[in-house]
Protein backbone atom coordinates (compact mmCIF):
# COMPACT_ATOMS: atom_id res chain seq x y z
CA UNK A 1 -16.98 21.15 -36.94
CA UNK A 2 -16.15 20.58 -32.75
CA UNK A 3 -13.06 20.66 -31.42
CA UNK A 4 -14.43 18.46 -29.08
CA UNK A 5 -13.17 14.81 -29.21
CA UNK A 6 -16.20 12.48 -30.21
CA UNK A 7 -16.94 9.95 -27.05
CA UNK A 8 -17.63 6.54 -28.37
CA UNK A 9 -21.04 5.18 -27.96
CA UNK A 10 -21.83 4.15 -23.77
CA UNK A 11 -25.03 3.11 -21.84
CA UNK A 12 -23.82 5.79 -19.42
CA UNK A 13 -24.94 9.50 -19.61
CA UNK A 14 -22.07 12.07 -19.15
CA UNK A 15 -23.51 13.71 -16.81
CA UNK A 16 -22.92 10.61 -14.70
CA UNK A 17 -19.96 9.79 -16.17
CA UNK A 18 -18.71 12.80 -15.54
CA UNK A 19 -19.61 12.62 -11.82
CA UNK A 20 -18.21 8.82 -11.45
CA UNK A 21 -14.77 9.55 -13.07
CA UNK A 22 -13.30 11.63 -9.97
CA UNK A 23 -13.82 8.54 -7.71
CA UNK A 24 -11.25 6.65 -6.56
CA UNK A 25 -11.70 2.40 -8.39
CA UNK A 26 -11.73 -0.01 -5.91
CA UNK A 27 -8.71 -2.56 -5.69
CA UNK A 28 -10.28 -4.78 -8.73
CA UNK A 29 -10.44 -2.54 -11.32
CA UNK A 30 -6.60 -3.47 -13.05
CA UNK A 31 -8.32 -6.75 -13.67
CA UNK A 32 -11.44 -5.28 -15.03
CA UNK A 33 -9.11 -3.02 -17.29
CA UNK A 34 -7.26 -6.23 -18.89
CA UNK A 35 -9.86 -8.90 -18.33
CA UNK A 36 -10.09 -9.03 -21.84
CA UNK A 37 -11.78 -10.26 -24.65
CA UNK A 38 -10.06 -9.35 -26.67
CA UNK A 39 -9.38 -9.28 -30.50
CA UNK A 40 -6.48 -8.84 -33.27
CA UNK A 41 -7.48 -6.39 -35.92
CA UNK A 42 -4.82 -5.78 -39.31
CA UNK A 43 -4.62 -2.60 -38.88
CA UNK A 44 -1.82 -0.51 -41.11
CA UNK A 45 0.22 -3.45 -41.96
CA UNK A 46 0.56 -4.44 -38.45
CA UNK A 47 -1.36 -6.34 -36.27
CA UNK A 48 -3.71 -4.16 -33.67
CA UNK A 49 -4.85 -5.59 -30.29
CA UNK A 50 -8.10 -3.98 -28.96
CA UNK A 51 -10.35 -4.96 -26.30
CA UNK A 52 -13.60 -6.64 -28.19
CA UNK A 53 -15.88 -3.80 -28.10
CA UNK A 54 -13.48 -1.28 -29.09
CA UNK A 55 -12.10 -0.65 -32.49
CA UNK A 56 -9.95 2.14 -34.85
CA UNK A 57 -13.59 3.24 -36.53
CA UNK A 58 -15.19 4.10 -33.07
CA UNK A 59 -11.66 6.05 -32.56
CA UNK A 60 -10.56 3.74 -30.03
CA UNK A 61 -6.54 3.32 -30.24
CA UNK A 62 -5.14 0.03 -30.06
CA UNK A 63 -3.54 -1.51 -26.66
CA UNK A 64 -0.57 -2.36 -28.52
CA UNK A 65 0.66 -2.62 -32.27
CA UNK A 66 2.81 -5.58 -33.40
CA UNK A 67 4.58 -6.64 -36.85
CA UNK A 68 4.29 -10.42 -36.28
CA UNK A 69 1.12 -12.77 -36.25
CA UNK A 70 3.15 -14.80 -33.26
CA UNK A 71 3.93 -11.66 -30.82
CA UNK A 72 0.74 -10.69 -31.22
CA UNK A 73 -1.38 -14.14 -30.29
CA UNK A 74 1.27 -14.15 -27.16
CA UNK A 75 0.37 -10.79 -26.39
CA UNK A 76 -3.30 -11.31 -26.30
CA UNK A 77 -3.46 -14.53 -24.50
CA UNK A 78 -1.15 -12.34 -21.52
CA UNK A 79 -2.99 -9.88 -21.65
CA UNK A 80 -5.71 -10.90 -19.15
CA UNK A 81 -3.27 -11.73 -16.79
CA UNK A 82 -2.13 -8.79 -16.40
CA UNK A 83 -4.33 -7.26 -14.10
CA UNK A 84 -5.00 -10.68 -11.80
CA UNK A 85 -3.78 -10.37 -8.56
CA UNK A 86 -0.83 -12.57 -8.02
CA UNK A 87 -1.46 -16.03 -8.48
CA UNK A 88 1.99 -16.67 -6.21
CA UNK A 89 4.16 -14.54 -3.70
CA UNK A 90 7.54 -14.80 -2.12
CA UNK A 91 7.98 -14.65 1.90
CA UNK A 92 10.39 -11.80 2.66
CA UNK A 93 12.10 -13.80 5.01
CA UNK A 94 13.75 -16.89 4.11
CA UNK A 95 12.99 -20.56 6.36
CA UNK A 96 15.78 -23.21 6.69
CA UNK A 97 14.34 -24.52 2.73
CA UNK A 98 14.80 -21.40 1.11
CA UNK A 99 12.42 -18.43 0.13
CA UNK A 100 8.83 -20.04 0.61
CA UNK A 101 6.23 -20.02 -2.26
CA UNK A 102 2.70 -19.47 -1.73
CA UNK A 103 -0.50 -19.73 -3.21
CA UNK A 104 -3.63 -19.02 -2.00
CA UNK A 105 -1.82 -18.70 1.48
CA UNK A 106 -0.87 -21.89 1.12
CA UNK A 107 3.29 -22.62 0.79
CA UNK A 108 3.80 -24.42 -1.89
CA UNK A 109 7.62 -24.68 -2.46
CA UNK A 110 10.34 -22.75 -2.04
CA UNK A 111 13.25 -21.15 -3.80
CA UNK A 112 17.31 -21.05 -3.07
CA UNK A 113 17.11 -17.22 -3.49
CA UNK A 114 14.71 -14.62 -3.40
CA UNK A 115 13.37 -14.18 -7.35
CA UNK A 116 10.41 -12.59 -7.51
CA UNK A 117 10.65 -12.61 -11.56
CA UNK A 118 11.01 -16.33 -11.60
CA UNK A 119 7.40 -15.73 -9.26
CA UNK A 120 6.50 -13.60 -12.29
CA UNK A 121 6.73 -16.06 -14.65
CA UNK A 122 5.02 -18.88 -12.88
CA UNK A 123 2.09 -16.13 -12.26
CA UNK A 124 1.80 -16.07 -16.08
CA UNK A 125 2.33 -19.42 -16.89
CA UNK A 126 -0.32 -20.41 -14.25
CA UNK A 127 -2.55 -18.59 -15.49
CA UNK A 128 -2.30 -19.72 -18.93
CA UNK A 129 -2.92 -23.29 -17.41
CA UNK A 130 -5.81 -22.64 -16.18
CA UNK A 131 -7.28 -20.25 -18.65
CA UNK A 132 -8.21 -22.43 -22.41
CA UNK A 133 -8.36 -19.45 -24.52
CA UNK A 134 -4.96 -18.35 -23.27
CA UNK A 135 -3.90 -21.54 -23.57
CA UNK A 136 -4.67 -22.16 -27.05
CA UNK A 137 -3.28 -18.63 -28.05
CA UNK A 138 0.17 -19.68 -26.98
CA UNK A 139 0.31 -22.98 -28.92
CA UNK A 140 -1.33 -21.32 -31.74
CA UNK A 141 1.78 -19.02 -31.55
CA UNK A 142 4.35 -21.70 -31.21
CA UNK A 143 3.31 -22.65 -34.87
CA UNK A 144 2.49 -26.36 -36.60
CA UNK A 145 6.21 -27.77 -35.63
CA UNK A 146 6.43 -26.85 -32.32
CA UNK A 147 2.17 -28.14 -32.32
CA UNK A 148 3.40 -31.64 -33.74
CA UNK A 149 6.06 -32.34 -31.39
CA UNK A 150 4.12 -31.00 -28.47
CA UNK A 151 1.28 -33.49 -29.45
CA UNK A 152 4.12 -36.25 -29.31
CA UNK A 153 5.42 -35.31 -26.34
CA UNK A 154 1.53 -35.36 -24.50
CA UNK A 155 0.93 -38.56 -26.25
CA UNK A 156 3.64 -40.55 -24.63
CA UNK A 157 3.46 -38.51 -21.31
CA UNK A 158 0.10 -39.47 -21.02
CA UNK A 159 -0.54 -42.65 -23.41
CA UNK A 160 2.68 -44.04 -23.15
CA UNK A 161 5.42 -45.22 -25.46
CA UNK A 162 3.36 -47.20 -28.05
């Protein structure tokens, strides 16, 4: 038996694999490393998150391990977003509003103080607005109560009280 580590199955020879992997990725390549799709596999009790052509019997390890069904579906729609270039960014220096907000180099608010994790979050959350599958991971996560009231809630918003 080899010592050697068995290389899962790729398109690619190793020769030129082995040639390509001392250049330096251009500026895209986070996004093509989370980009996704990806899958949840049960894997020892636990819930395994791999990218959807990997998987434990090719030897790939996970991305991440979790105990519950509803860490993991919020893990795996965030995933892809991960790697996106920010959706939103802070001006260093404030205006007479505040800390301006922009998106695509557009401002589009501003904030009292300068908090880029409150930029963070609206990164993420607009990109699980505009992504479905994302989308649908997080209210599949939220579970059938918080799925009932949520239909309620976009019924009147958008049908009105009936």
């Amino acid at each position: 038996m080899s010592d050697q580590p068995i290389e899962p199955l790729n398109a690619f020879t190793k020769d030129y694999l082995d040639a390509v992997r001392g250049e330096d990725d251009p500026s895209t390549s986070r996004e093509a490393e989370t980009s996704g799709p990806f899958t949840l596999v049960e894997q020892r009790g636990m819930l395994a998150l791999y990218r959807a052509w990997e998987s434990a019997a090719a030897g790939d390890p996970p991305l991440a391990l979790f105990h519950q069904r509803e860490t993991a579906l919020l893990f795996q729609a965030l995933w892809p977003a991960l790697g996106r270039h920010d959706l939103m960014q802070l001006r260093p220096e404030p205006s007479s509003l505040g800390y301006d907000l922009e998106a695509a180099g557009k401002v589009v608010g501003s904030l009292r103080s300068f908090d880029p994790e409150a930029v963070l979050g609206a990164h993420f959350l607009s990109f699980l607005a505009r992504t479905p599958h994302s989308l649908a991971l997080l209210v599949e996560a939220a579970g059938p109560t918080a799925q009932k009231h949520v239909g309620r809630l976009l019924g009147a918003r958008v049908l009105g009280e009936k």
